[in-house]
N, C-alpha and C. Protein backbone atom coordinates (compact mmCIF):
# COMPACT_ATOMS: atom_id res chain seq x y z
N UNK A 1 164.85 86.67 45.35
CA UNK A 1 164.53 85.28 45.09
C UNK A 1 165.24 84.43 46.15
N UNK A 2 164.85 83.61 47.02
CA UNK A 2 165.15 82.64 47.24
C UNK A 2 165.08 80.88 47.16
N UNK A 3 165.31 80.05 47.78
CA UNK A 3 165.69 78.36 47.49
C UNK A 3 164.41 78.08 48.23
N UNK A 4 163.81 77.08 47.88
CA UNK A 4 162.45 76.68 48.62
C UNK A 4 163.10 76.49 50.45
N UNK A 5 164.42 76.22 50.91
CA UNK A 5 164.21 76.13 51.98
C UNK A 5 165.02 77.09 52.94
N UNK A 6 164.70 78.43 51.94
CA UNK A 6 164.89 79.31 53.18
C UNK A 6 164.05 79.91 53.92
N UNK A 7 163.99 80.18 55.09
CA UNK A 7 162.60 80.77 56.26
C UNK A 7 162.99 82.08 56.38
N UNK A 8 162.15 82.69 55.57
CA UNK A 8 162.34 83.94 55.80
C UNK A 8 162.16 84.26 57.15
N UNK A 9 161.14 83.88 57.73
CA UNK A 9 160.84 84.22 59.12
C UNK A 9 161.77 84.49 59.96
N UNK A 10 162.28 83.04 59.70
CA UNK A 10 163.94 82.96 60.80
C UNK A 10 165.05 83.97 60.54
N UNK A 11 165.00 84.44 59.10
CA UNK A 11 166.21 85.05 58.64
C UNK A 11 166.28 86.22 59.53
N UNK A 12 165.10 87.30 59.53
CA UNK A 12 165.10 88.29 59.71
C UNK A 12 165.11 88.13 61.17
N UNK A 13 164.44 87.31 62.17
CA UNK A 13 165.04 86.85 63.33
C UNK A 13 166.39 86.53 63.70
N UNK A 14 167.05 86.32 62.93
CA UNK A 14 168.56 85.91 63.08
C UNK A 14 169.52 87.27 62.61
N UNK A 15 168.90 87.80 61.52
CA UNK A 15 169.50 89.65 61.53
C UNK A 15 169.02 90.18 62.37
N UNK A 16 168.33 90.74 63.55
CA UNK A 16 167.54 91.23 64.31
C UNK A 16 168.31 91.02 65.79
N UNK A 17 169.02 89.39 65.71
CA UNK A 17 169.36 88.96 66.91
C UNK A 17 171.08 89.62 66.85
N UNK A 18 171.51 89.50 65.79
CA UNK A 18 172.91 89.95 65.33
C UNK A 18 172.67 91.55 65.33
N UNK A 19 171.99 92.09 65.38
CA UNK A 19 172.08 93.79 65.31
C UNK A 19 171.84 94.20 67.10
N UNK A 20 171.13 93.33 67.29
CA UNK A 20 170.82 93.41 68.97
C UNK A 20 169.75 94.49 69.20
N UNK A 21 168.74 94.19 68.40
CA UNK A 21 167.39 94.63 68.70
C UNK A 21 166.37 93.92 68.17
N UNK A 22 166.29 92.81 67.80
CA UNK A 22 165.10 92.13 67.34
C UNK A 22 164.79 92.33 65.74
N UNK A 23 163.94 91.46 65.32
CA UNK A 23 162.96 91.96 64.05
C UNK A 23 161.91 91.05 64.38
N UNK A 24 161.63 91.17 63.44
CA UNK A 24 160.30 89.77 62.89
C UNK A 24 159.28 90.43 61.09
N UNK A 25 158.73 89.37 61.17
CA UNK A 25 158.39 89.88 59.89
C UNK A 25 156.97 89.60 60.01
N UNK A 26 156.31 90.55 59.29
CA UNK A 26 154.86 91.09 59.59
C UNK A 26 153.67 90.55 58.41
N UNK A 27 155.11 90.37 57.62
CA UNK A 27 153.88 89.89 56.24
C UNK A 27 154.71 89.62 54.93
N UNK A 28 154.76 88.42 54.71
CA UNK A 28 154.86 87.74 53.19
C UNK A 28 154.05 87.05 52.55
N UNK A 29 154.76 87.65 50.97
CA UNK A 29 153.72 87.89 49.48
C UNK A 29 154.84 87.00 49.08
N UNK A 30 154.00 85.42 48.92
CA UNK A 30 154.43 85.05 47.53
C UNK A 30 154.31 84.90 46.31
N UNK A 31 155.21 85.64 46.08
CA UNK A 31 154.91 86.34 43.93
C UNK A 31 154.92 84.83 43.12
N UNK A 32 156.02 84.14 43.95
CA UNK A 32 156.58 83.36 42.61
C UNK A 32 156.53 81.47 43.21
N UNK A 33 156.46 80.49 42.50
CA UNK A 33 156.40 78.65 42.86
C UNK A 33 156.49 78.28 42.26
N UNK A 34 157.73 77.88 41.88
CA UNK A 34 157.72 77.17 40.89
C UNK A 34 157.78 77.78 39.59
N UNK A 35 156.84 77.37 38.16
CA UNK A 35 156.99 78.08 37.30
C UNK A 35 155.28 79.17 37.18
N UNK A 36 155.18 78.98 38.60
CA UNK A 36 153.80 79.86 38.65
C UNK A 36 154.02 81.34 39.18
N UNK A 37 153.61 82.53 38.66
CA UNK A 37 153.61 83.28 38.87
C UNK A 37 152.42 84.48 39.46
N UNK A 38 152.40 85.46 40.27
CA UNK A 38 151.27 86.18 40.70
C UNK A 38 150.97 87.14 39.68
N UNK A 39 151.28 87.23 38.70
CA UNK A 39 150.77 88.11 37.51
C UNK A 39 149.93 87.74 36.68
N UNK A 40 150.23 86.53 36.56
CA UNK A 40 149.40 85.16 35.75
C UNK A 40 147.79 84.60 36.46
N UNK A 41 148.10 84.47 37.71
CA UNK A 41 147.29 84.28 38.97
C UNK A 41 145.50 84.78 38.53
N UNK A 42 145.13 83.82 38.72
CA UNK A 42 143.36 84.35 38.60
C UNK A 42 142.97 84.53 39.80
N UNK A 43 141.95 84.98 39.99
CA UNK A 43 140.93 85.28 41.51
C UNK A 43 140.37 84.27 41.23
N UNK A 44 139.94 83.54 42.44
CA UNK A 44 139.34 82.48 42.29
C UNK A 44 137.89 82.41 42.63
N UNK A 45 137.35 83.80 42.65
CA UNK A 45 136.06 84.06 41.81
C UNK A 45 135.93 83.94 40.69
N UNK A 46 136.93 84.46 39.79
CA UNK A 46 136.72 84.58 38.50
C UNK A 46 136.81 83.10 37.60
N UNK A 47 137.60 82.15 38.51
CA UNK A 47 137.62 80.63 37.86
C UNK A 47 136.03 80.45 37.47
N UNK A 48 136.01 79.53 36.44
CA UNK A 48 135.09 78.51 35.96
C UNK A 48 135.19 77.43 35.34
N UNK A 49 134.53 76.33 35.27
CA UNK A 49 134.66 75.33 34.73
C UNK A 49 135.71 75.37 33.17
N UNK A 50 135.51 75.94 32.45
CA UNK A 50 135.76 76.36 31.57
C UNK A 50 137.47 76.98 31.29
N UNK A 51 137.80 77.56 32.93
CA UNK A 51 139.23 77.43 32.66
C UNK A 51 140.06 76.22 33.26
N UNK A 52 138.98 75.57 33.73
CA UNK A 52 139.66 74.29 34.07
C UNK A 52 139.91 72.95 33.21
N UNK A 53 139.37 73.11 32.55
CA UNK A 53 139.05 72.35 31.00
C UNK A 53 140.38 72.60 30.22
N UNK A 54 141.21 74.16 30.31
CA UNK A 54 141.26 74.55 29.48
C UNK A 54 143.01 74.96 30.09
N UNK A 55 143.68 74.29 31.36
CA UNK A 55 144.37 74.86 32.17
C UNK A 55 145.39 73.57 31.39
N UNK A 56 146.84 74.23 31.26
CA UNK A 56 147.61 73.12 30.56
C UNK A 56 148.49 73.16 31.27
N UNK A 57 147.99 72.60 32.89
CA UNK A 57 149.64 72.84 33.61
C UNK A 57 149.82 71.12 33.73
């Protein structure tokens, strides 16, 4: 978990620069915002009117 203003990007750039071979990062998944979660998460094919009616955020 991290604070909304950490960059991951940079982080692993900045461990990478301190080990003295580089990194970078290839790909981030965000699971979690707030009190929203990716488990919870619909496809947004599967939306319809109907869960929008019906959405109590």
């Amino acid at each position: 978990e991290c604070s909304k203003g950490t960059y991951v990007r940079q982080l692993a750039a900045d461990i990478g620069e301190r080990l003295g071979c580089g990194a970078c990062i290839t790909q981030i998944r965000r699971v979690k915002a707030g009190p929203f979660a990716i488990q919870e998460a619909a496809h947004l094919c599967d939306v319809n009117e109907s869960h929008l009616r019906n959405w109590q955020g």
